[in-house]
PDB file of N, CA and C in Angstrom:
ATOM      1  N   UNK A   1      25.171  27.023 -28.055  1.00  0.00           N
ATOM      2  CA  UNK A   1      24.779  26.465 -26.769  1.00  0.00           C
ATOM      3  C   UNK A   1      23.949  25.214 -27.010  1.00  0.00           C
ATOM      4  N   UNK A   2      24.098  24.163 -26.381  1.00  0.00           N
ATOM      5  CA  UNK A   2      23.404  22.721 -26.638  1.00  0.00           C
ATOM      6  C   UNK A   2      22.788  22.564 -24.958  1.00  0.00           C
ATOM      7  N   UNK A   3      21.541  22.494 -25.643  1.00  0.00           N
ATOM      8  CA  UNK A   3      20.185  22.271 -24.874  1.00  0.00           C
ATOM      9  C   UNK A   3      20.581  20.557 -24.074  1.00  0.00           C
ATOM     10  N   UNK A   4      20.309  20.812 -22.506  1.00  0.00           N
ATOM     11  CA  UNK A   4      20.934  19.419 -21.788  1.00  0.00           C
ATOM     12  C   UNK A   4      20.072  18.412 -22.517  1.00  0.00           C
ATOM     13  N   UNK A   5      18.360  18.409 -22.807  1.00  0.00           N
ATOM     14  CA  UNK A   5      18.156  17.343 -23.462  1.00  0.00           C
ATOM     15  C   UNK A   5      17.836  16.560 -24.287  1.00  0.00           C
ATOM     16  N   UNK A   6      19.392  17.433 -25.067  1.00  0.00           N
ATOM     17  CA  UNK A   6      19.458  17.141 -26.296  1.00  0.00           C
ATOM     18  C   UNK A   6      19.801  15.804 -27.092  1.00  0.00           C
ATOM     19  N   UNK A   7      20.988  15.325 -26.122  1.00  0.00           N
ATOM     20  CA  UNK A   7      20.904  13.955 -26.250  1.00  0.00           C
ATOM     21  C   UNK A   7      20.352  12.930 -25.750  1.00  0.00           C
ATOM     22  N   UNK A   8      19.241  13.212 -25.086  1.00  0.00           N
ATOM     23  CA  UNK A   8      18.257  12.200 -25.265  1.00  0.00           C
ATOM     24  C   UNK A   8      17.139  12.321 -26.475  1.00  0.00           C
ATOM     25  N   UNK A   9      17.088  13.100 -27.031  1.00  0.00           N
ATOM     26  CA  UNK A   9      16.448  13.408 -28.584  1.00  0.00           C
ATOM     27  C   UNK A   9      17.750  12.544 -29.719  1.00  0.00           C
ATOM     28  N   UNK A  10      18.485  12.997 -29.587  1.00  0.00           N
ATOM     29  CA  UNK A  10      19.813  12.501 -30.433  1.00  0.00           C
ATOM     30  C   UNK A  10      20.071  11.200 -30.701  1.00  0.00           C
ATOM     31  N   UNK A  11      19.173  10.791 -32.252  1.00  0.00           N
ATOM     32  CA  UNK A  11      19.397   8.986 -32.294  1.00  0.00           C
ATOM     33  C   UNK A  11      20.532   8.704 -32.204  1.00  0.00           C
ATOM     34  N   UNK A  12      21.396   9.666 -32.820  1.00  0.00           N
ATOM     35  CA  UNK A  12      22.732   9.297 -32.770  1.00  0.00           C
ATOM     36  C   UNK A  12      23.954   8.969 -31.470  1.00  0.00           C
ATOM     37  N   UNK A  13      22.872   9.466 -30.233  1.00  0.00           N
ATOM     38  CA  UNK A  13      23.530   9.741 -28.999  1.00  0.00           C
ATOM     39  C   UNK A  13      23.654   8.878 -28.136  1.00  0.00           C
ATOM     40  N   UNK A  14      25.004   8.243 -27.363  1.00  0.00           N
ATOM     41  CA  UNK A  14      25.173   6.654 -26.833  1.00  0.00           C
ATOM     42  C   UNK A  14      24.057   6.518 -25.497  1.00  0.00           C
ATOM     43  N   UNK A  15      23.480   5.240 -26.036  1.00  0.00           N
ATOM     44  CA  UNK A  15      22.967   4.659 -24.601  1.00  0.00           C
ATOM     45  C   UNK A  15      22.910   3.388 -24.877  1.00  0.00           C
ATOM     46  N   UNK A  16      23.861   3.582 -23.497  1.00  0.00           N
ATOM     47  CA  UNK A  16      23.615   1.721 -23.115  1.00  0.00           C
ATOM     48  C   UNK A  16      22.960   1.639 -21.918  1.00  0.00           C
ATOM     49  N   UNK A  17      21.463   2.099 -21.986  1.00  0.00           N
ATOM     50  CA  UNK A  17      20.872   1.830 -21.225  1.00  0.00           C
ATOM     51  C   UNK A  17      20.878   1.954 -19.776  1.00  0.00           C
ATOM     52  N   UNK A  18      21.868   2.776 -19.564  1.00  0.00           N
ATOM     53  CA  UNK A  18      21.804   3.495 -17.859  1.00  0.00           C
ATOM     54  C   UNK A  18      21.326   4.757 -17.953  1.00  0.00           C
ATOM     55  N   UNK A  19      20.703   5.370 -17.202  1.00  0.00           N
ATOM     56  CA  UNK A  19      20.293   6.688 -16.774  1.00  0.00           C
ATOM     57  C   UNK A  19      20.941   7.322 -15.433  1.00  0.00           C
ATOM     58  N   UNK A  20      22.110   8.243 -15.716  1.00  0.00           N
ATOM     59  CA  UNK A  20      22.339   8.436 -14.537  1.00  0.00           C
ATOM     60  C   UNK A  20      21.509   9.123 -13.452  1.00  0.00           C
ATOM     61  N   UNK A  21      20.160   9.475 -13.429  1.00  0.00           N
ATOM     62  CA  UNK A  21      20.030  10.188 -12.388  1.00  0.00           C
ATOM     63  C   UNK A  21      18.825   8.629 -11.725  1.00  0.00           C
ATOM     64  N   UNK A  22      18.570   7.687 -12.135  1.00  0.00           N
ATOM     65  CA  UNK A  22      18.405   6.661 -12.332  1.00  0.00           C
ATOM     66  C   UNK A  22      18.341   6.011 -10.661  1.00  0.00           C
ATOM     67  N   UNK A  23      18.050   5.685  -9.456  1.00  0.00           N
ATOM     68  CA  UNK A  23      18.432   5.554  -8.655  1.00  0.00           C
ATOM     69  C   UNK A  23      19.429   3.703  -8.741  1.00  0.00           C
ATOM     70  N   UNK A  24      20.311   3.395  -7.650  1.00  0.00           N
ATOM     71  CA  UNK A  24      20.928   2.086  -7.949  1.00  0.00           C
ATOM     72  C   UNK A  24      19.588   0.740  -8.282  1.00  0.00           C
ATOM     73  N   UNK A  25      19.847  -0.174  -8.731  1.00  0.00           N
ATOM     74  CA  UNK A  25      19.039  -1.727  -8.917  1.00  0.00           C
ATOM     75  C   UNK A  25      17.499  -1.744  -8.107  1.00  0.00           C
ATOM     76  N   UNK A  26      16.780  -1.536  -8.236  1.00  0.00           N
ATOM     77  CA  UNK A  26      15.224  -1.170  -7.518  1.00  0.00           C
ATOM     78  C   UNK A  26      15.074  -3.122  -7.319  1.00  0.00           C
ATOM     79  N   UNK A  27      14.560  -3.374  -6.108  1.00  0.00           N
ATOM     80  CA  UNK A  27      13.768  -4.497  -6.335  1.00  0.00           C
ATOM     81  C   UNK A  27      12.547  -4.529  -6.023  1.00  0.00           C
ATOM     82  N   UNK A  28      11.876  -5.358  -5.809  1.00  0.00           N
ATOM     83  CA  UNK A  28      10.464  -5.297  -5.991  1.00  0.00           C
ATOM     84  C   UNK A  28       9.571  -5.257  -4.779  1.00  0.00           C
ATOM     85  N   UNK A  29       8.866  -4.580  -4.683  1.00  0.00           N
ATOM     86  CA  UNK A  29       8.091  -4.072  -3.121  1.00  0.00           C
ATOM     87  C   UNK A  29       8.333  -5.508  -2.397  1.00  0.00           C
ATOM     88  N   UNK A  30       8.185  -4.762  -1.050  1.00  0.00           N
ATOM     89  CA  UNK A  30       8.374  -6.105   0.039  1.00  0.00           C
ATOM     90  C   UNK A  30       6.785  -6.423   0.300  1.00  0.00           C
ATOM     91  N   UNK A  31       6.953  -7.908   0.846  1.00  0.00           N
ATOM     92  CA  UNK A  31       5.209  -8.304   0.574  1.00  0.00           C
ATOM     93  C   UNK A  31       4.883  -7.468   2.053  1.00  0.00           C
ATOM     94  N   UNK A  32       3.672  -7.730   1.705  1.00  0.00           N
ATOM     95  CA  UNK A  32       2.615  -6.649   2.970  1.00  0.00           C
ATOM     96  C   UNK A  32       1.834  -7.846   3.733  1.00  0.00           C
ATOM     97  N   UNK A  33       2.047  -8.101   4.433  1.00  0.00           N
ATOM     98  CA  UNK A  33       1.147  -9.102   5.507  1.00  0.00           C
ATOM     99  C   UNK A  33       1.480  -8.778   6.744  1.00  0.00           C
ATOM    100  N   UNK A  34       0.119  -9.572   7.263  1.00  0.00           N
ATOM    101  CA  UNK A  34       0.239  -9.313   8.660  1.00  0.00           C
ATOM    102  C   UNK A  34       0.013 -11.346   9.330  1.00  0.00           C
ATOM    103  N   UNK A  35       0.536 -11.413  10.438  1.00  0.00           N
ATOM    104  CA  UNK A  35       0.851 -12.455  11.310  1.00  0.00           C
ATOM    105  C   UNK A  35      -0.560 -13.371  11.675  1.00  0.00           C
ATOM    106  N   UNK A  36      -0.904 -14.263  11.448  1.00  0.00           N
ATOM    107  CA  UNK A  36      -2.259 -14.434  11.382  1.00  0.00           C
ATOM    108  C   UNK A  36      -2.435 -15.081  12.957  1.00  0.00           C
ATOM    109  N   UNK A  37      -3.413 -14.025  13.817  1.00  0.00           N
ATOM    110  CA  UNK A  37      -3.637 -14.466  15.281  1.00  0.00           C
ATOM    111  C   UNK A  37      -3.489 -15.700  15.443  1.00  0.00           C
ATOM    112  N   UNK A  38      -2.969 -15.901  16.759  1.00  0.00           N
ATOM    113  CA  UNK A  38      -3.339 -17.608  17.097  1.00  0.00           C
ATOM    114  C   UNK A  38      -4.429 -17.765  17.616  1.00  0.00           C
ATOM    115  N   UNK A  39      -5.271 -16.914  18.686  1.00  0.00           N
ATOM    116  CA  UNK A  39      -6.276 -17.130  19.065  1.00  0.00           C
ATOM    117  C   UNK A  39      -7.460 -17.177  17.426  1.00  0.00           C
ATOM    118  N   UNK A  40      -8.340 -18.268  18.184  1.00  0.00           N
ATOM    119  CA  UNK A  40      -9.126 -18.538  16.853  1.00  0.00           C
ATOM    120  C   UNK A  40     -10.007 -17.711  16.658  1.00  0.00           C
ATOM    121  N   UNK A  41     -10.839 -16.935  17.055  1.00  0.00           N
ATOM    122  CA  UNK A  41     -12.291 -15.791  17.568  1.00  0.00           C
ATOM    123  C   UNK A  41     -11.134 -15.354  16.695  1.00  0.00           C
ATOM    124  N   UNK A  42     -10.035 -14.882  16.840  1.00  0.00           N
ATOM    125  CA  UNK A  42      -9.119 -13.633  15.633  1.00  0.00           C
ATOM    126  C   UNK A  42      -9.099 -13.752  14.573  1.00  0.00           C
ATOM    127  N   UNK A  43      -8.738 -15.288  14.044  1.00  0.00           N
ATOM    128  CA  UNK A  43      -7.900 -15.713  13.400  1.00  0.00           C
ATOM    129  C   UNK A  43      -9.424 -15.501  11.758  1.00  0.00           C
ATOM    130  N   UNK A  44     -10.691 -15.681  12.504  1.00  0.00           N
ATOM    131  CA  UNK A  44     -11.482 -16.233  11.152  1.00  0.00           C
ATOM    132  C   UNK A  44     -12.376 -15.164  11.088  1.00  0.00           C
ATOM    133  N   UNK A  45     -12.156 -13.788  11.640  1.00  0.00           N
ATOM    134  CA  UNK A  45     -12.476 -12.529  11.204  1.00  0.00           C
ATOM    135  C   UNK A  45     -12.820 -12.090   9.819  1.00  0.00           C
ATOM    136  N   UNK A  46     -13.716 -11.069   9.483  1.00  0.00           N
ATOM    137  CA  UNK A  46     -13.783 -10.584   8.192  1.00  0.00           C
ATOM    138  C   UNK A  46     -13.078  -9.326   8.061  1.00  0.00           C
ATOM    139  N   UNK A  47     -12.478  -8.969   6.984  1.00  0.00           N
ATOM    140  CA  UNK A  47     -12.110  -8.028   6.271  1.00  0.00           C
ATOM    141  C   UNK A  47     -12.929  -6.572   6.951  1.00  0.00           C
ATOM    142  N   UNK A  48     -12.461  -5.811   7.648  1.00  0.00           N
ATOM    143  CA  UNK A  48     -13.495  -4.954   8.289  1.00  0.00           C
ATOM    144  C   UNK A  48     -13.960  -3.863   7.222  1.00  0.00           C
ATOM    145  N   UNK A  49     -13.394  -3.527   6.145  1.00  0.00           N
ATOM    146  CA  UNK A  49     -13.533  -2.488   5.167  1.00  0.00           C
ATOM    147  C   UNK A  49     -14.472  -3.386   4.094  1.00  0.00           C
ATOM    148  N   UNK A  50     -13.973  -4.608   3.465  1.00  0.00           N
ATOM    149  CA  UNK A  50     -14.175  -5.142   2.528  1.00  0.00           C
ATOM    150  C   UNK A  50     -15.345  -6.170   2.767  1.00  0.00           C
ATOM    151  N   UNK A  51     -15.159  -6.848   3.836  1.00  0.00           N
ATOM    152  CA  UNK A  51     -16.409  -7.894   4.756  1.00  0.00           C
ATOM    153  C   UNK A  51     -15.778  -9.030   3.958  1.00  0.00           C
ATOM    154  N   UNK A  52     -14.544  -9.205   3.132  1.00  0.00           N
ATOM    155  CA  UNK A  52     -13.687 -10.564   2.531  1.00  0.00           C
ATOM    156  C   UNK A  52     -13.394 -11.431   3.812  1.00  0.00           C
ATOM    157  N   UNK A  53     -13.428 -12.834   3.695  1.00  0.00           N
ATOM    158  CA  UNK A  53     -12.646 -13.301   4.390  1.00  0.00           C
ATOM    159  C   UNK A  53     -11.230 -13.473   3.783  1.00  0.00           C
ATOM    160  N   UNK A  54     -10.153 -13.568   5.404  1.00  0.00           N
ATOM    161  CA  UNK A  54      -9.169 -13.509   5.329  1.00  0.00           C
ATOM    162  C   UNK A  54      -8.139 -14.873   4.603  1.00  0.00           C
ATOM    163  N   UNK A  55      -7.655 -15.121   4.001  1.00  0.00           N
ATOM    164  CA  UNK A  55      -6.965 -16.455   3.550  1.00  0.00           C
ATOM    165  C   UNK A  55      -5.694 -16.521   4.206  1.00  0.00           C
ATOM    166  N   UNK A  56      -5.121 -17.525   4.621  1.00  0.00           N
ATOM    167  CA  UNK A  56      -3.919 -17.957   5.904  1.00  0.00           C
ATOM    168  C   UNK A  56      -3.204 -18.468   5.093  1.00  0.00           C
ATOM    169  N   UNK A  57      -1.720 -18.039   4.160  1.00  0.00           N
ATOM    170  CA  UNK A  57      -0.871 -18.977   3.054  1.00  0.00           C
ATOM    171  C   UNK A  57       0.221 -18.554   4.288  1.00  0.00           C
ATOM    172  N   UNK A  58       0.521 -19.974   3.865  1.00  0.00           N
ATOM    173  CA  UNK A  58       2.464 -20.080   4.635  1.00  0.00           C
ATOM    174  C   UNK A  58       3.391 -19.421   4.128  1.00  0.00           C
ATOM    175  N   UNK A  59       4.494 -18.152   5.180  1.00  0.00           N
ATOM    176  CA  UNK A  59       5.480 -17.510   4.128  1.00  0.00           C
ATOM    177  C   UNK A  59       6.707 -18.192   4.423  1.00  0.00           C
ATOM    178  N   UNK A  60       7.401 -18.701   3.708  1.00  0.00           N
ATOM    179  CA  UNK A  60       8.472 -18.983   3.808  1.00  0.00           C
ATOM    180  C   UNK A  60       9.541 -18.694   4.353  1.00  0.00           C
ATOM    181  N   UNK A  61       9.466 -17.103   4.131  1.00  0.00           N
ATOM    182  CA  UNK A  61      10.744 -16.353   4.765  1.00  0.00           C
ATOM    183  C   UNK A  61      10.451 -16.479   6.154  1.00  0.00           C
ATOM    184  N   UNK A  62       9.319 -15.966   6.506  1.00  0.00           N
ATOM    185  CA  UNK A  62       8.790 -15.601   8.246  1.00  0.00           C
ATOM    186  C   UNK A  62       8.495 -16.803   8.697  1.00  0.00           C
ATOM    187  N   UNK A  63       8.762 -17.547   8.228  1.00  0.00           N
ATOM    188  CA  UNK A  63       8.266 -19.269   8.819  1.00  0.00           C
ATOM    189  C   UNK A  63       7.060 -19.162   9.897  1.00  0.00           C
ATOM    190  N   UNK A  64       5.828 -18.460   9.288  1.00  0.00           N
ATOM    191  CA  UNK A  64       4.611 -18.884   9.877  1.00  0.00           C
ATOM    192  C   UNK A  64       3.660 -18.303   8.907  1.00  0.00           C
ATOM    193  N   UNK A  65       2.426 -18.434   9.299  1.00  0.00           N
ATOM    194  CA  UNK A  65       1.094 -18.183   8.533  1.00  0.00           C
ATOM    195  C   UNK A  65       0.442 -16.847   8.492  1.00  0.00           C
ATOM    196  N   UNK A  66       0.711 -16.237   7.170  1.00  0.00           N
ATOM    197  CA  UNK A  66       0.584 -14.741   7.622  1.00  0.00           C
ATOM    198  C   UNK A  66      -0.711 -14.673   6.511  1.00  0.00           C
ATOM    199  N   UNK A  67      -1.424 -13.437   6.672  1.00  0.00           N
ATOM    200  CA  UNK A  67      -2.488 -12.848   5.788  1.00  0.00           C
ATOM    201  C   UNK A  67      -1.574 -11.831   5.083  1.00  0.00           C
ATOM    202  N   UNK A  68      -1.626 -12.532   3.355  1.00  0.00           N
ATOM    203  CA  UNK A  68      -1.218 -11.453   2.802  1.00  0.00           C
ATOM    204  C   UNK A  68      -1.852 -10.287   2.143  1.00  0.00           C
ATOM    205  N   UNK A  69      -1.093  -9.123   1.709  1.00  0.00           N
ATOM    206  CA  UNK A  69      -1.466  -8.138   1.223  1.00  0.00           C
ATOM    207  C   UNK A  69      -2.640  -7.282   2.345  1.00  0.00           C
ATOM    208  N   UNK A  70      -2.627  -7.438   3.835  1.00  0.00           N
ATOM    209  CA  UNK A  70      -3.041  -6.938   4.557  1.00  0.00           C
ATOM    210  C   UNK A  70      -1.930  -5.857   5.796  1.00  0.00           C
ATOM    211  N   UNK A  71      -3.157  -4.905   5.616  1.00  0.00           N
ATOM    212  CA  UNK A  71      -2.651  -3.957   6.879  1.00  0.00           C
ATOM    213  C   UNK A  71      -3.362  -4.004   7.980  1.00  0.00           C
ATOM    214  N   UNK A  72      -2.528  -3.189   9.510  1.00  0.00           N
ATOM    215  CA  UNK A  72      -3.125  -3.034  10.644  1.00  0.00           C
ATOM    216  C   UNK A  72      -4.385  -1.967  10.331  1.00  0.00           C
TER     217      UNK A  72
END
């Protein structure tokens, strides 16, 4: 009787580098931002957990000015 993981112990045993239980091509987390208010009193808020201020970078995809790596 041969133990299932056996050939993954087994130098001799083929891999070309797929794993089938492996899920398909992973890509890479989707960014996390949020929409940066238009009203201004919103817009220049602090970080309510952290007391950081917020930084406003342009996203490309969403074609406007979002705060990244932030949640509601």
């Amino acid at each position: 009787s041969r133990d299932p993981d056996e050939s993954t112990m087994d130098p001799n045993a083929s891999n070309d580098g797929h794993n089938a239980s492996a899920p398909a091509e992973r890509k890479g987390p989707e960014d996390q931002y949020i929409p940066v208010p238009t009203d201004a009193a919103l817009a220049n808020v602090n970080c309510p957990i952290c007391q950081e201020n917020f930084e406003a970078v342009w996203h490309d995809v969403a074609q406007e000015w979002v705060w990244m790596d932030a949640v509601k």
